[in-house]
Protein backbone atom coordinates (compact mmCIF):
# COMPACT_ATOMS: atom_id res chain seq x y z
CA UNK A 1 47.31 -15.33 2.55
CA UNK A 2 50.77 -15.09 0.77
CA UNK A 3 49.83 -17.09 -2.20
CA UNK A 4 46.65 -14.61 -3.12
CA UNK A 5 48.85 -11.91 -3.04
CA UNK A 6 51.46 -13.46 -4.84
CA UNK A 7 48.89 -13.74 -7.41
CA UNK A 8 47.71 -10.05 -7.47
CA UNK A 9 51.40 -9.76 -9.06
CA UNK A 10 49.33 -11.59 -12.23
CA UNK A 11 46.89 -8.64 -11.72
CA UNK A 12 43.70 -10.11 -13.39
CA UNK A 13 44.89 -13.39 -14.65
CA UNK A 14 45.91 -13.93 -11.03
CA UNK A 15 42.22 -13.02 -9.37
CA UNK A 16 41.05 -15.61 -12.01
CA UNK A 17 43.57 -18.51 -10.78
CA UNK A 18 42.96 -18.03 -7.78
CA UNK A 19 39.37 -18.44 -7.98
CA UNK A 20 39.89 -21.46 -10.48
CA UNK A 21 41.39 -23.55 -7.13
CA UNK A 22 38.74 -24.57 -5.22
CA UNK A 23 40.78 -25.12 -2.09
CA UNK A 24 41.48 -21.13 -1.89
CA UNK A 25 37.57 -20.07 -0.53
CA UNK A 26 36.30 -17.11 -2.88
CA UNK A 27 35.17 -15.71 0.25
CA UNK A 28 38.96 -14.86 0.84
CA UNK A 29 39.50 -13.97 -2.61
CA UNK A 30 36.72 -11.80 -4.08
CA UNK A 31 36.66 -9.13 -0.79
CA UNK A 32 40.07 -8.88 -1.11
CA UNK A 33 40.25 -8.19 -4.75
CA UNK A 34 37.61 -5.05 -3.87
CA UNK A 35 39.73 -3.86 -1.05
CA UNK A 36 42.37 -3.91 -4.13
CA UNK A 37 39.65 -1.72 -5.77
CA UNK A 38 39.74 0.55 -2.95
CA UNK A 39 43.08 1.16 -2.87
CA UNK A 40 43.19 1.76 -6.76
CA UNK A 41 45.12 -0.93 -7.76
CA UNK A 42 42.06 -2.84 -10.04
CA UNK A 43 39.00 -1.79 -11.92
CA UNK A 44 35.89 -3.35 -9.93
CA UNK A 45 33.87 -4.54 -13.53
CA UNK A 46 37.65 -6.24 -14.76
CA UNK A 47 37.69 -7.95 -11.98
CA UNK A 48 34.23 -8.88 -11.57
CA UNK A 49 35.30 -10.92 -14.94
CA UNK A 50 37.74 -12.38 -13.95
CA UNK A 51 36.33 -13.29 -10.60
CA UNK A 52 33.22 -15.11 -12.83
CA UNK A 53 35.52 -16.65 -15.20
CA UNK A 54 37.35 -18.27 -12.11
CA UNK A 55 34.40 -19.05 -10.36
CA UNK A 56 33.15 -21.63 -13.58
CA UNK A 57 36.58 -23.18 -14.10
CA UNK A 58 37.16 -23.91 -10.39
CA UNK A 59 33.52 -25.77 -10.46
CA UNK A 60 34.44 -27.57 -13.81
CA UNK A 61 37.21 -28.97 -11.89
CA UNK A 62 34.90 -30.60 -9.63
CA UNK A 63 32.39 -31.22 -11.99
CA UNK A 64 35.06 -33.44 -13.60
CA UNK A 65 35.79 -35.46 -10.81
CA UNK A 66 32.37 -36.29 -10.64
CA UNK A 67 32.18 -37.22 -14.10
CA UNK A 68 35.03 -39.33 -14.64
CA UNK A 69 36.05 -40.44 -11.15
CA UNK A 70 32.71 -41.16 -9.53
CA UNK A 71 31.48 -41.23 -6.16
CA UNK A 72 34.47 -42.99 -4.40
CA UNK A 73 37.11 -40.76 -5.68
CA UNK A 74 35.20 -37.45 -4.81
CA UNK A 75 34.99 -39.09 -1.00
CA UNK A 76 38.48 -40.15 -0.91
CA UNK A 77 39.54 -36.84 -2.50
CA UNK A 78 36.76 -33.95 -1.92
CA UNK A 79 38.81 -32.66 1.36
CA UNK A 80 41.38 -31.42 -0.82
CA UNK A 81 39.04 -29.12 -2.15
CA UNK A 82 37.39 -28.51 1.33
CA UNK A 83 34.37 -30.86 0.39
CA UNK A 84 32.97 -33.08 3.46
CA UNK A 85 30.74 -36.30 2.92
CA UNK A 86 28.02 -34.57 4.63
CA UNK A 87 28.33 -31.61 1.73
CA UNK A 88 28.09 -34.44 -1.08
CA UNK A 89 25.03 -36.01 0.27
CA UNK A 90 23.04 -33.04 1.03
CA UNK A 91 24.45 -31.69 -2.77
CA UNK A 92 22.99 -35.02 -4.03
CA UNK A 93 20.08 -34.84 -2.46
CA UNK A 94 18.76 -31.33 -3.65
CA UNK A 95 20.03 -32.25 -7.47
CA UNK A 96 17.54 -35.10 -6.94
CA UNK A 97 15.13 -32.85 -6.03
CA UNK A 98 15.46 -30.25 -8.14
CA UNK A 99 17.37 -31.79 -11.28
CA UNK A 100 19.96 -29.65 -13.28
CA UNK A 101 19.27 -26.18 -12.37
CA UNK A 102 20.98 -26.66 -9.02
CA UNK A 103 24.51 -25.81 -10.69
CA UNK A 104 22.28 -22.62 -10.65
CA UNK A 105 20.60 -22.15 -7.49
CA UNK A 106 22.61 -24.52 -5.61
CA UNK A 107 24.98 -21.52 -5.27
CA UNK A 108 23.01 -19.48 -3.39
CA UNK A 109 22.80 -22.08 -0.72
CA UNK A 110 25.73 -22.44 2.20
CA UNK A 111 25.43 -25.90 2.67
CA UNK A 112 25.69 -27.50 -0.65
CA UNK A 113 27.31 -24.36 -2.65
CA UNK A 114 30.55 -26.02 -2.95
CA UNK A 115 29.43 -29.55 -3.61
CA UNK A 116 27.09 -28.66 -6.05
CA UNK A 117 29.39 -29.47 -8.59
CA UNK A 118 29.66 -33.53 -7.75
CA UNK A 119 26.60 -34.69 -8.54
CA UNK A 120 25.94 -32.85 -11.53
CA UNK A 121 29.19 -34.73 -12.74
CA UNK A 122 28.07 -38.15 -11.21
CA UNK A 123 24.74 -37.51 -13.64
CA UNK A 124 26.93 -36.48 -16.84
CA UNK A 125 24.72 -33.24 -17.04
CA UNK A 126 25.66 -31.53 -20.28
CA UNK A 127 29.13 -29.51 -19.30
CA UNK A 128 27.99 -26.33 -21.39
CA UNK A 129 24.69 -26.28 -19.47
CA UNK A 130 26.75 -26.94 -16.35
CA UNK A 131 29.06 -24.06 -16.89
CA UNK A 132 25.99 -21.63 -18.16
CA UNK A 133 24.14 -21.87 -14.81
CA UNK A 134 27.41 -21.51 -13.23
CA UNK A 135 28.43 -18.62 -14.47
CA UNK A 136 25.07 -16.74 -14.54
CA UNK A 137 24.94 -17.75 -10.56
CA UNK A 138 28.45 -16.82 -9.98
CA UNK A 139 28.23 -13.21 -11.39
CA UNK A 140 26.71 -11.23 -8.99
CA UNK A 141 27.41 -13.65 -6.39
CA UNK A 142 30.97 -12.13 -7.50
CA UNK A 143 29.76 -8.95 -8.23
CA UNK A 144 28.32 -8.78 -4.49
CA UNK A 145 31.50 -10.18 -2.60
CA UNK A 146 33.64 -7.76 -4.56
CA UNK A 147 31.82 -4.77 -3.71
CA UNK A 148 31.41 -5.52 -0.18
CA UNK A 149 35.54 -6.04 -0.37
CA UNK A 150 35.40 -2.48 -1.72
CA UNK A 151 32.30 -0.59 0.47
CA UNK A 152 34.47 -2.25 3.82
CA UNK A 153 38.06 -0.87 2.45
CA UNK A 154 40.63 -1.81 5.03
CA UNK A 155 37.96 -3.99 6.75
CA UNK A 156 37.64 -6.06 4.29
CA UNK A 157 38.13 -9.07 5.89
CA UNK A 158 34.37 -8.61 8.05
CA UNK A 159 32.57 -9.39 4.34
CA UNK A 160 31.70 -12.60 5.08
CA UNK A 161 28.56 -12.25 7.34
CA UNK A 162 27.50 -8.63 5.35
CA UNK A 163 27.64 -11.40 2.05
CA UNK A 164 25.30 -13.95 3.57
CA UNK A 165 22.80 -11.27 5.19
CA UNK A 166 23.10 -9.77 1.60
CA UNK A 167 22.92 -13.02 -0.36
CA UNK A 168 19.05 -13.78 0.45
CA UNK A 169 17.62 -10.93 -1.15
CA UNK A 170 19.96 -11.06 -4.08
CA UNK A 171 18.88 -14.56 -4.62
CA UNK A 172 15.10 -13.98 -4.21
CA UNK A 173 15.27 -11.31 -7.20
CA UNK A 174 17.04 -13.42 -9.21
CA UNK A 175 14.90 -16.53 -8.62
CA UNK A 176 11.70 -14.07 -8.75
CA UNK A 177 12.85 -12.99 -12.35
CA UNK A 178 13.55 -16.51 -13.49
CA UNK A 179 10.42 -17.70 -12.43
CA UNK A 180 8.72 -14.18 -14.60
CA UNK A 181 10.49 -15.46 -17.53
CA UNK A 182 9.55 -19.13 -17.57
CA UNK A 183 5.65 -18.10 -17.14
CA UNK A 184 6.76 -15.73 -19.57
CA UNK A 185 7.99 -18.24 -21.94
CA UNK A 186 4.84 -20.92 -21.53
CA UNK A 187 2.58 -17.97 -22.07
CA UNK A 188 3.73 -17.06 -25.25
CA UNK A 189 4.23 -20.31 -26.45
CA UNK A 190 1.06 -21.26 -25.34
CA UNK A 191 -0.21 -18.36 -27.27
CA UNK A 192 1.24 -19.39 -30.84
CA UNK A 193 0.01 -22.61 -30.49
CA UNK A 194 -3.65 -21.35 -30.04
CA UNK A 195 -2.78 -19.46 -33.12
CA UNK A 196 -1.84 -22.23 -35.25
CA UNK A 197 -4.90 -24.02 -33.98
CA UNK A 198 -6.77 -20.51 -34.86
């Protein structure tokens, strides 16, 4: 794709555009960007950074469009950024589900990855929360794409289906350790406030 390598010209600044356009996939970008590893040309945690950074402004964008344009404008103008009507509604139906923390797990899912951005604009969820649970999502989904890019070398390009077999049991650790933390969390403070009652 001339324009991504056009943008490896920028070095780092220019993995981190690219990745802030939602119409260029990541999947395209981030492999690459390890075979650029491979060859020498990058240093995988620098661009692991920028890769994150990208990956939470291009989702802002979107986020935005919820927010301020609504629900018409993200149908009439979501296929610019490769979002279908059938992505928005299943996106809106698993933030009703599941509330705020989908602009976390929401990108661990195929289906709705993308559009998980829309509704939490359409429900004016708090943009620093929004861009927190995007970013901790989007770093080792980064993390992983890039070093498949760099494992794969000149094959690069076959990361695609290695990333989704992959993906799963990334996702189940990170949800597993989540879920430790809030039971975590309600112990303890369950604990102090049987010690103020003590």
């Amino acid at each position: 794709m001339p324009i991504i390598e056009f943008l490896k010209g920028f070095s780092y600044f220019g993995i981190m555009l690219a990745l802030s356009f939602e119409f260029i996939p990541a999947e395209l970008v981030l492999p690459l960007a390890g075979y650029w590893v491979y060859q020498g040309d990058f240093n995988y945690y620098l661009v692991v950074l920028a890769g994150t950074i990208g990956g939470v402004i291009g989702p802002i964008t979107l986020y935005c469009l919820g927010r301020f344009g609504g629900r018409p404008l993200v149908l009439r103008y979501g296929k610019y950024f490769l979002i279908t009507p059938k992505q928005v509604d299943a996106a809106d139906r698993f933030f009703a589900k599941y509330g705020g923390g989908v602009a976390f797990f929401g990108r661990f899912l195929p289906i709705v990855r993308t559009a998980v951005s829309v509704p939490c604009g359409l429900a004016k969820m708090s943009i620093v929360k929004f861009s927190l649970y995007t970013g901790l999502a989007m770093l080792p989904i980064t993390a992983l794409y890039v070093y498949i890019g760099l494992q794969l070398g000149e094959h690069w390009q076959d990361a695609a289906p290695l990333f989704n077999q992959y993906l799963k049991p990334v996702a189940f650790v990170i949800i597993l350790l989540v879920v430790i933390f809030v039971i975590y969390k309600i112990i303890n403070n369950s604990k102090k406030g049987y010690s103020k009652h003590g």
